[in-house]
Protein backbone atom coordinates (compact mmCIF):
# COMPACT_ATOMS: atom_id res chain seq x y z
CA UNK A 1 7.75 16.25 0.91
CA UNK A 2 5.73 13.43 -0.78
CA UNK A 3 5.06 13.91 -4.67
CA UNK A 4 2.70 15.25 -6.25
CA UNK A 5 -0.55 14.08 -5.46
CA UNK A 6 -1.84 11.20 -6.98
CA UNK A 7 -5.60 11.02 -8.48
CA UNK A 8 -5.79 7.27 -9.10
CA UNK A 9 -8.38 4.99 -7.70
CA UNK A 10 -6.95 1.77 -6.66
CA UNK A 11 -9.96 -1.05 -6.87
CA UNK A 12 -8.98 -4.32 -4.94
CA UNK A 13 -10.83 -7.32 -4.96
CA UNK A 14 -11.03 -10.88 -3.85
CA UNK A 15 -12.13 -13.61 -6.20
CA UNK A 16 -11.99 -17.43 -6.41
CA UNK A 17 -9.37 -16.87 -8.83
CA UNK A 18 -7.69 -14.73 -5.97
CA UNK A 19 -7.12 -11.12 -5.19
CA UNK A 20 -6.82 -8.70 -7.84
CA UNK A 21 -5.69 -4.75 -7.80
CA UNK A 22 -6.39 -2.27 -10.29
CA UNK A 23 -5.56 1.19 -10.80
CA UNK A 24 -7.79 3.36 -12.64
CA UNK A 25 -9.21 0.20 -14.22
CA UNK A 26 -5.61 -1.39 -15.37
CA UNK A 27 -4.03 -3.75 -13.92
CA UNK A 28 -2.00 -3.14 -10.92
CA UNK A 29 2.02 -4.28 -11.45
CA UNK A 30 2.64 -6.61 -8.54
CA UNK A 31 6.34 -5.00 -8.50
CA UNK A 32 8.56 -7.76 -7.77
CA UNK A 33 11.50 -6.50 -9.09
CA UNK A 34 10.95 -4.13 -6.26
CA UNK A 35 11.10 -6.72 -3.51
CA UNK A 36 9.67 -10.79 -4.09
CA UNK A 37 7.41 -11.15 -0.63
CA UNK A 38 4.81 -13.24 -2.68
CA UNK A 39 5.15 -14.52 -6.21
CA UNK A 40 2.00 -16.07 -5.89
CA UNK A 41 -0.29 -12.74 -5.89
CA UNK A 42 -1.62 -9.91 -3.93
CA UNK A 43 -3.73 -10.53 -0.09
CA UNK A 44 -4.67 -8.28 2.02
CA UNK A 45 -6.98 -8.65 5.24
CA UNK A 46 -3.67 -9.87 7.35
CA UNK A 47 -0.41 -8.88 7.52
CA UNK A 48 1.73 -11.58 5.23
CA UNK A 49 3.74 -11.93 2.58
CA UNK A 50 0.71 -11.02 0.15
CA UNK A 51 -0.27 -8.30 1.66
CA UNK A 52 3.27 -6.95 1.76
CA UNK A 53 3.22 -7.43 -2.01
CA UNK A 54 0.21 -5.19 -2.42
CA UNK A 55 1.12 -2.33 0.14
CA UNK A 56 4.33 -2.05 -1.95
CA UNK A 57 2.56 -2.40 -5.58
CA UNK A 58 0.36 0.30 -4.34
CA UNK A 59 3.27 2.62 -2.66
CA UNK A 60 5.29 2.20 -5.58
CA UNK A 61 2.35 3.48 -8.17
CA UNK A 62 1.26 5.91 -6.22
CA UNK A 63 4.26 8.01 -4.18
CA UNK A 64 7.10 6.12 -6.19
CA UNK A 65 9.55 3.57 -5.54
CA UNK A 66 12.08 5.12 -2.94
CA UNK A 67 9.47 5.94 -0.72
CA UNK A 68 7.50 2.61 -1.18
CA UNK A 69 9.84 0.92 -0.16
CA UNK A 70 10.67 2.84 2.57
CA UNK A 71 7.10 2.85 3.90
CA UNK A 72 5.47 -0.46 2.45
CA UNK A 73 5.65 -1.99 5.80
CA UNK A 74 3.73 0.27 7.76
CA UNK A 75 1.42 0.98 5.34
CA UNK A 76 0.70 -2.46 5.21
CA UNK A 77 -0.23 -2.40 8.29
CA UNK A 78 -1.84 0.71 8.91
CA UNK A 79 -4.07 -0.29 5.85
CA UNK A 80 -3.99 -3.42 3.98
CA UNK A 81 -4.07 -6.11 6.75
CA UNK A 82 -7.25 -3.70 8.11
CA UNK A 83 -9.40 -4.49 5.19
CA UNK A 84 -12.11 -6.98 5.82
CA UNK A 85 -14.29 -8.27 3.26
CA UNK A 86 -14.04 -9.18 -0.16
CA UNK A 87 -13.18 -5.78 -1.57
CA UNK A 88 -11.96 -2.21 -1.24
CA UNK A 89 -11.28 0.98 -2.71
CA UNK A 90 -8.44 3.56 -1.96
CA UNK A 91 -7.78 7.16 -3.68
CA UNK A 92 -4.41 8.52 -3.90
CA UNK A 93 -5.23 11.19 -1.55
CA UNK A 94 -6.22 8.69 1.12
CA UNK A 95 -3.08 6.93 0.37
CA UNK A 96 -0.75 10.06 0.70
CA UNK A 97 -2.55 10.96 4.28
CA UNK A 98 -1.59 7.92 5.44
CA UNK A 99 2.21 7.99 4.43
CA UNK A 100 2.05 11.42 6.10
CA UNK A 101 0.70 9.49 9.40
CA UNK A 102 3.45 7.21 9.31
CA UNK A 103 6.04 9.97 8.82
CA UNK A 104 4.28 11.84 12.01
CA UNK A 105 3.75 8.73 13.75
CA UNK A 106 8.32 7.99 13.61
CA UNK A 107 8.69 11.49 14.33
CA UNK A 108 6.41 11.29 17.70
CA UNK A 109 8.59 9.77 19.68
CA UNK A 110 11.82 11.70 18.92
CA UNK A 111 9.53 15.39 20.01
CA UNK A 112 8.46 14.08 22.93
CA UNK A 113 12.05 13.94 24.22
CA UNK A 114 13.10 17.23 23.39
């Protein structure tokens, strides 16, 4: 079961400056104590070492570290290498959907052989 659900807007956007994330108007932590895929900021629109960055500042906000970190991956690419653009906006009900995805997605294969 994921954690309660989260009501936070997360608000990313691309600059000259580069790519910033925000939750509910702060700042989003880029969480490298977590995991160090890119010291150099956030990305998203690919999947890289920014991106990676991102899907796990966003995971680890919104469902909490053991299960960002478990799920970062995917979730980057399910969603942050998708994004086109030079912005986009995600709730933490879209974000929990998705983790649930994944989670059905890994499971898939293993009910299909039974």
């Amino acid at each position: 079961m994921l954690p309660n659900p989260s009501e936070h807007i997360y608000q990313v956007t691309r600059s000259d400056f580069g790519v910033v994330a925000l939750v509910d108007g702060r700042p989003l932590p880029p969480r490298t104590d977590l995991y160090s895929h890119s010291p150099t900021g956030f990305e998203f629109g690919y999947a890289g070492s920014g991106p990676a960055q991102l899907a796990l500042a966003i995971l680890a906000d919104c469902i909490g570290e053991p299960l960002a970190l478990e799920f970062y991956q995917e979730f980057k690419w399910a969603v942050i290498a998708q994004q086109s653009g030079n912005a986009f906006t995600l709730t933490g009900r879209e974000i929990r959907q998705t983790i649930v995805a994944i989670r059905q997605a890994r499971q898939a294969p293993l009910a299909q052989r039974n």
